[in-house]
Protein backbone atom coordinates (compact mmCIF):
# COMPACT_ATOMS: atom_id res chain seq x y z
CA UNK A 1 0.00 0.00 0.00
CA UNK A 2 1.46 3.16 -1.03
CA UNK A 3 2.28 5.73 2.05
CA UNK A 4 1.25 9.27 2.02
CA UNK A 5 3.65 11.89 2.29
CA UNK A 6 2.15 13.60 5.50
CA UNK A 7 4.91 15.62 6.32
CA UNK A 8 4.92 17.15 2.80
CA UNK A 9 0.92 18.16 3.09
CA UNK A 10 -0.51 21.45 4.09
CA UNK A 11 -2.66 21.84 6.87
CA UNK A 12 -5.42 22.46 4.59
CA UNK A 13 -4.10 18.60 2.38
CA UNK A 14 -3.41 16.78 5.60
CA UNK A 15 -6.94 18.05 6.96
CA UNK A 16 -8.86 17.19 3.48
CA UNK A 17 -6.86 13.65 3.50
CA UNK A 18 -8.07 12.46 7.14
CA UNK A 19 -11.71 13.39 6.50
CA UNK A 20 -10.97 10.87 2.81
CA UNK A 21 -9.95 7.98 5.02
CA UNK A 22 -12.53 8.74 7.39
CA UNK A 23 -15.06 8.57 4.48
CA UNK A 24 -14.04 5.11 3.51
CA UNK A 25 -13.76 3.79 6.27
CA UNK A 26 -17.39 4.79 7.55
CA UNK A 27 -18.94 3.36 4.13
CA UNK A 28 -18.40 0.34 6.02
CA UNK A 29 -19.36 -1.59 9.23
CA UNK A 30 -17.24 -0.55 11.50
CA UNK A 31 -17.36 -2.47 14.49
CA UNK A 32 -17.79 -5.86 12.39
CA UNK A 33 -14.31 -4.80 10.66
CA UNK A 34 -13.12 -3.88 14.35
CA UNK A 35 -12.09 -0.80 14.02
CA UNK A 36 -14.24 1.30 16.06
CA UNK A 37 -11.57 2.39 18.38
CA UNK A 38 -8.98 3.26 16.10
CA UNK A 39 -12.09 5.11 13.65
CA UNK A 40 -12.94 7.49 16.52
CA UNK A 41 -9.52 8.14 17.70
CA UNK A 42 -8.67 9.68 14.52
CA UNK A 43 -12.44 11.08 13.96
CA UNK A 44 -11.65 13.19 17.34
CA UNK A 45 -8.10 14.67 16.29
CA UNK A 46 -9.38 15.46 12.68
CA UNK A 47 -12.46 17.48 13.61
CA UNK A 48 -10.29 19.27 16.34
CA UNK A 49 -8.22 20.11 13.43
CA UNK A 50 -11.05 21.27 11.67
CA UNK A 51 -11.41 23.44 14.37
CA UNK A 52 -8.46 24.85 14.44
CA UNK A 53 -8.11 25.59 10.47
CA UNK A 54 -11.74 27.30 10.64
CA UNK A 55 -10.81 29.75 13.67
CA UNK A 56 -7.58 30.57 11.30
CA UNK A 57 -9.49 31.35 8.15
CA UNK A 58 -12.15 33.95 10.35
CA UNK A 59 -8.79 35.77 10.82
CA UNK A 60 -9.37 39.44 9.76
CA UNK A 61 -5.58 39.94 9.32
CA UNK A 62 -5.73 36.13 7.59
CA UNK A 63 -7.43 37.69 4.60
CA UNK A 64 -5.36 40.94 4.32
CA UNK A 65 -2.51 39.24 4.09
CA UNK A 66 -3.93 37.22 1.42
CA UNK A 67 -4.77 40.82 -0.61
CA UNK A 68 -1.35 42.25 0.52
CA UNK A 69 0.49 38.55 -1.06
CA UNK A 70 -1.59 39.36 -4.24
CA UNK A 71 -0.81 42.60 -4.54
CA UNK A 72 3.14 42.47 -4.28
CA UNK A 73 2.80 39.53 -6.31
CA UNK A 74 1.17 41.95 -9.23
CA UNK A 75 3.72 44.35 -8.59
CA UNK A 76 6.83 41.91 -9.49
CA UNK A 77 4.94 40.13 -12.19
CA UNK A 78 4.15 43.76 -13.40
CA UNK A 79 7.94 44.51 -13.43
CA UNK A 80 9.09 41.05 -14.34
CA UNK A 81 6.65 41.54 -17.62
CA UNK A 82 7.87 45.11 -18.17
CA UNK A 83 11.76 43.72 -18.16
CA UNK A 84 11.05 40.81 -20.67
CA UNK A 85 9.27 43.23 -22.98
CA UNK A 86 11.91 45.85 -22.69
CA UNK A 87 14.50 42.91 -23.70
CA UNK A 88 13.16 42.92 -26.88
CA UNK A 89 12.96 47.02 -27.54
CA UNK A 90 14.31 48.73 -30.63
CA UNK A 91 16.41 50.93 -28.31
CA UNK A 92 19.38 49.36 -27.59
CA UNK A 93 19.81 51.00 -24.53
CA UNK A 94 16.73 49.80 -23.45
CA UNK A 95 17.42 46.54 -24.31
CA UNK A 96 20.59 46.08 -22.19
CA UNK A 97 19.25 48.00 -19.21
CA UNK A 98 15.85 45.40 -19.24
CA UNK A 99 18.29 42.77 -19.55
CA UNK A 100 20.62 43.93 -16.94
CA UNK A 101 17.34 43.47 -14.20
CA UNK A 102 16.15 40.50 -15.35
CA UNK A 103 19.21 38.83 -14.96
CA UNK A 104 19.29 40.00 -11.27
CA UNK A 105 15.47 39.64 -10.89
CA UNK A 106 16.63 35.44 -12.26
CA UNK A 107 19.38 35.25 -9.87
CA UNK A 108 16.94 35.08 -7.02
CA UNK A 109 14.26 32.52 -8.45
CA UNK A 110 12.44 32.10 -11.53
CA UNK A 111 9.12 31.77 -9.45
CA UNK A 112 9.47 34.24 -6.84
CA UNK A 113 5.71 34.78 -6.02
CA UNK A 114 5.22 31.10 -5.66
CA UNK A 115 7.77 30.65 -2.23
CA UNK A 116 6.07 30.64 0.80
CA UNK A 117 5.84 34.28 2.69
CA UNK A 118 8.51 34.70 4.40
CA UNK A 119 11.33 33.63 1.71
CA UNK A 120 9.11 36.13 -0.59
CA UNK A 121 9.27 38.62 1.44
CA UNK A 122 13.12 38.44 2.46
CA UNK A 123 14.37 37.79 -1.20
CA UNK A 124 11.92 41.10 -2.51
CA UNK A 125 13.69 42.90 0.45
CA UNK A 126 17.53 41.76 -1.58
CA UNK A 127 16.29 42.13 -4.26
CA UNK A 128 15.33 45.73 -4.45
CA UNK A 129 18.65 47.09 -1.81
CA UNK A 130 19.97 45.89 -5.06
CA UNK A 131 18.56 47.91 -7.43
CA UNK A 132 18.32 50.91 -4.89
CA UNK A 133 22.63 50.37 -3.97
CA UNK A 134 24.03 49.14 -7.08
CA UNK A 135 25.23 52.14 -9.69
CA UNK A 136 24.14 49.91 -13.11
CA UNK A 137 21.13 48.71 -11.59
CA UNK A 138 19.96 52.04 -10.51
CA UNK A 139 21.12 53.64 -14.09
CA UNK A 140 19.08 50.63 -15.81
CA UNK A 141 16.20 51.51 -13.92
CA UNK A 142 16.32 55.30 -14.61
CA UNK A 143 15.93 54.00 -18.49
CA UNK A 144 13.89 51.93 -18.11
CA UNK A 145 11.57 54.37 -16.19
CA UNK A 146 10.02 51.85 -13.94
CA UNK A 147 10.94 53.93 -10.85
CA UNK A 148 6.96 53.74 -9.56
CA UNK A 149 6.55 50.07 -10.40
CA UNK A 150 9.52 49.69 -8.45
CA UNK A 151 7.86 51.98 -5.48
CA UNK A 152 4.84 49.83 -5.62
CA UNK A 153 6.09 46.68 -4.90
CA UNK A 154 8.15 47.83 -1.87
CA UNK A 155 5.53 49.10 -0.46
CA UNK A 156 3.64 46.26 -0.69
CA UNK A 157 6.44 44.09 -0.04
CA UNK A 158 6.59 46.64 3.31
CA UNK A 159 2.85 46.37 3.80
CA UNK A 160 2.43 42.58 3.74
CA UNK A 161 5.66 42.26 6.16
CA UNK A 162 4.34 44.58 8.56
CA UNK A 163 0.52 42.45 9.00
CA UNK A 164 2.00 39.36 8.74
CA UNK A 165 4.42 39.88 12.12
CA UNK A 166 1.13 41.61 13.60
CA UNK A 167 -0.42 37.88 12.64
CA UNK A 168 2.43 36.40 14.36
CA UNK A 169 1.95 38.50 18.12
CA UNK A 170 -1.91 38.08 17.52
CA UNK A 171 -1.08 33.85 17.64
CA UNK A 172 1.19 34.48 20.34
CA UNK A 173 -1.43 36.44 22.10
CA UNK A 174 -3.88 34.04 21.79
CA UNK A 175 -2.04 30.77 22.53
CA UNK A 176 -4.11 27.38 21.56
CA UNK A 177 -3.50 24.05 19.94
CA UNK A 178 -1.28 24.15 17.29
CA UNK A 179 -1.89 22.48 14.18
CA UNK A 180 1.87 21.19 14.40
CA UNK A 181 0.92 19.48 17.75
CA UNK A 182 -2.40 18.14 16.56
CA UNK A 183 -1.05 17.01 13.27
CA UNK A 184 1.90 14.55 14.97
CA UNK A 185 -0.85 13.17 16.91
CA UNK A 186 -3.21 12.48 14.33
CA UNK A 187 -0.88 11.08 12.26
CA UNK A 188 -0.08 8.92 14.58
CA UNK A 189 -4.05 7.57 15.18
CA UNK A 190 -4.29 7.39 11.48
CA UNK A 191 -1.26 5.62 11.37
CA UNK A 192 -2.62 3.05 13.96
CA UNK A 193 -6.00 2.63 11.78
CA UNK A 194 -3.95 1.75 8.51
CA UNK A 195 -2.55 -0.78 10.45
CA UNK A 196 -4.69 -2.35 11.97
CA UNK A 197 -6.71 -2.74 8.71
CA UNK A 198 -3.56 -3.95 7.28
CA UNK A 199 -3.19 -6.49 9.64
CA UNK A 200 -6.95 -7.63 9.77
CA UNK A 201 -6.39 -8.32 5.85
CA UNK A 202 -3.27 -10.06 6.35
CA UNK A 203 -4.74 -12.45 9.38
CA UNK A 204 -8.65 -12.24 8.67
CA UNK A 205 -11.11 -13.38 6.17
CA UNK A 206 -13.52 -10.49 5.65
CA UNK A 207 -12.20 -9.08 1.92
CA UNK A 208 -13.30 -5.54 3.16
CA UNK A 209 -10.21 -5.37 4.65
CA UNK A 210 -8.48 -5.98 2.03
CA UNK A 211 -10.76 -3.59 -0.16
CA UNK A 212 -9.81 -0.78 2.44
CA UNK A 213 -6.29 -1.00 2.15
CA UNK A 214 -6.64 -0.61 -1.58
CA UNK A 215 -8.22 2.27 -1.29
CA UNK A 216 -6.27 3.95 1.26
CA UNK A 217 -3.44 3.26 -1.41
CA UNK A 218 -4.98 4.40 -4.37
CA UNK A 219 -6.11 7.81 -1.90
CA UNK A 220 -2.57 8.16 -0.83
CA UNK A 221 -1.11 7.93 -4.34
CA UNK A 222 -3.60 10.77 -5.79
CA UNK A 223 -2.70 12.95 -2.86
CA UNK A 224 1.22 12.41 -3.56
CA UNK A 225 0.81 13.24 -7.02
CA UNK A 226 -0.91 16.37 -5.98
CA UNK A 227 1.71 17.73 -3.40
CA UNK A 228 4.43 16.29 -5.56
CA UNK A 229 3.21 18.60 -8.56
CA UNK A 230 3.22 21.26 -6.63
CA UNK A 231 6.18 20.92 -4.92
CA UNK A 232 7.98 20.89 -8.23
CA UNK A 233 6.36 24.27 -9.22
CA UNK A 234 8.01 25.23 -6.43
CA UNK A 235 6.13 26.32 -4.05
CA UNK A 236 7.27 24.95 -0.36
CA UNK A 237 4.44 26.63 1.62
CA UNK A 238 2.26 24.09 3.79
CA UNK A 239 1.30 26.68 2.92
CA UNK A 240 0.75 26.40 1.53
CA UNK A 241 -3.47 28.89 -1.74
CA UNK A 242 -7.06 28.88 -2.67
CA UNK A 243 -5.87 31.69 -5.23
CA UNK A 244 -2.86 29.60 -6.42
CA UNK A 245 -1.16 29.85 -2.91
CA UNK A 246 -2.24 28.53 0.26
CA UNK A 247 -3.55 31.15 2.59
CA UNK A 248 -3.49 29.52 5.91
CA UNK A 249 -1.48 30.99 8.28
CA UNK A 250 0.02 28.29 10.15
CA UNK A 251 0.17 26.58 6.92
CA UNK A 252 3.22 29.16 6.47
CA UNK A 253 4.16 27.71 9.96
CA UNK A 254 4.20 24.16 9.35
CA UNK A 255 6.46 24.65 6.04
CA UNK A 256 9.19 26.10 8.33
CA UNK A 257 9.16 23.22 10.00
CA UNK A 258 8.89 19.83 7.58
């Protein structure tokens, strides 16, 4: 049976993935299969999970972080557009200056707005002392004329830094149950399920067990896939978006840690 990659999920995956297994495993009879103990152990740590990912999403500074992300994320595709164009100008001048930012835009990442928050935020911060120490880069820019692009996105880069440390002291402030906590523990009960199903199909004569542990596999191998893709696009957050990033929080959290 193939093994999902739970330290690779979001909070918003691993959640989704617990309340699959949960699914198929209460579209059968539980106790005959004998596994009421193990079903309701992980039943209780998922929907406190649930919990926990619901109170994060009401977060008023939650969602304007989200806007801030998607505005600085304009801002560089904005420029990063403007530069490729420019690359192509009849001006040679213009040309070489494009060419001269892109190629220190493409030193720090081909998919910049796809890192999680904080690496976006730190490598904007190099990105633009750059362009606002080095002589060249500050001449390119001056012929280039993208001076208030350039304005933009530090301010939003500025913006989004600023809300998401008051996110962090509002957490802080209101200590609970964190999802990293909850998630080792659950992972655990669902790990205790799978094998106890396992086993049951290895010892026992009821084929559901059997059925169950194909299923799990084939579950566990779509949600690989799914994380694996976008791993390779390369985006590392846990948190992890409903708007092509994932906006959870302590989804950011949990990819700091795994």
């Amino acid at each position: 049976m193939e093994k999902p990659t739970l330290d690779r999920f979001r909070n918003s995956e691993f959640l989704q993935y617990m309340k699959d297994v949960l699914e198929l495993v209460n579209a059968q009879d539980v106790e005959v299969l004998q596994l009421t103990t193990q079903r309701d152990a992980l039943a209780t740590l998922t929907n406190q999970i649930d919990n926990l990912f619901q109170q994060e999403q009401s977060s008023g500074i939650t969602q304007e972080l989200i806007d801030l992300d998607n505005r600085r994320d304009k801002a560089f595709m904005g420029i990063k557009a403007s530069l490729e164009a420019y690359g192509y100008h009849y001006d040679e001048r213009m040309q070489m200056a494009a060419r001269s930012l892109l190629f220190n835009l493409n030193n720090y990442g081909t998919n910049i707005p796809r890192m999680n928050y904080q690496a976006e935020t730190a490598i904007i911060d190099s990105m633009l002392s750059d362009w606002e120490t080095e002589t060249d880069l500050i001449n390119a820019i001056t012929t280039v004329g993208l001076a208030n692009w350039i304005a933009e996105l530090k301010t939003a880069n500025a913006a989004f830094n600023n809300r998401y440390l008051a996110r962090v002291s509002e957490s802080a402030a209101n200590p609970a149950t964190s999802f990293t906590s909850v998630r080792e523990v659950a992972t655990d009960a669902y790990r205790q399920l799978t094998a106890h199903v396992e086993a049951h199909a290895t010892l026992g004569s009821n084929v559901v067990h059997q059925e169950l542990v194909n299923e799990f596999g084939v579950l566990a191998k779509q949600y690989n896939q799914t994380v694996g893709q976008r791993l390779s696009l390369g985006d590392n957050a846990v948190n992890p978006p409903e708007t092509g990033e994932d906006v959870s929080f302590n989804d950011e959290i949990i990819s700091e840690q795994v």
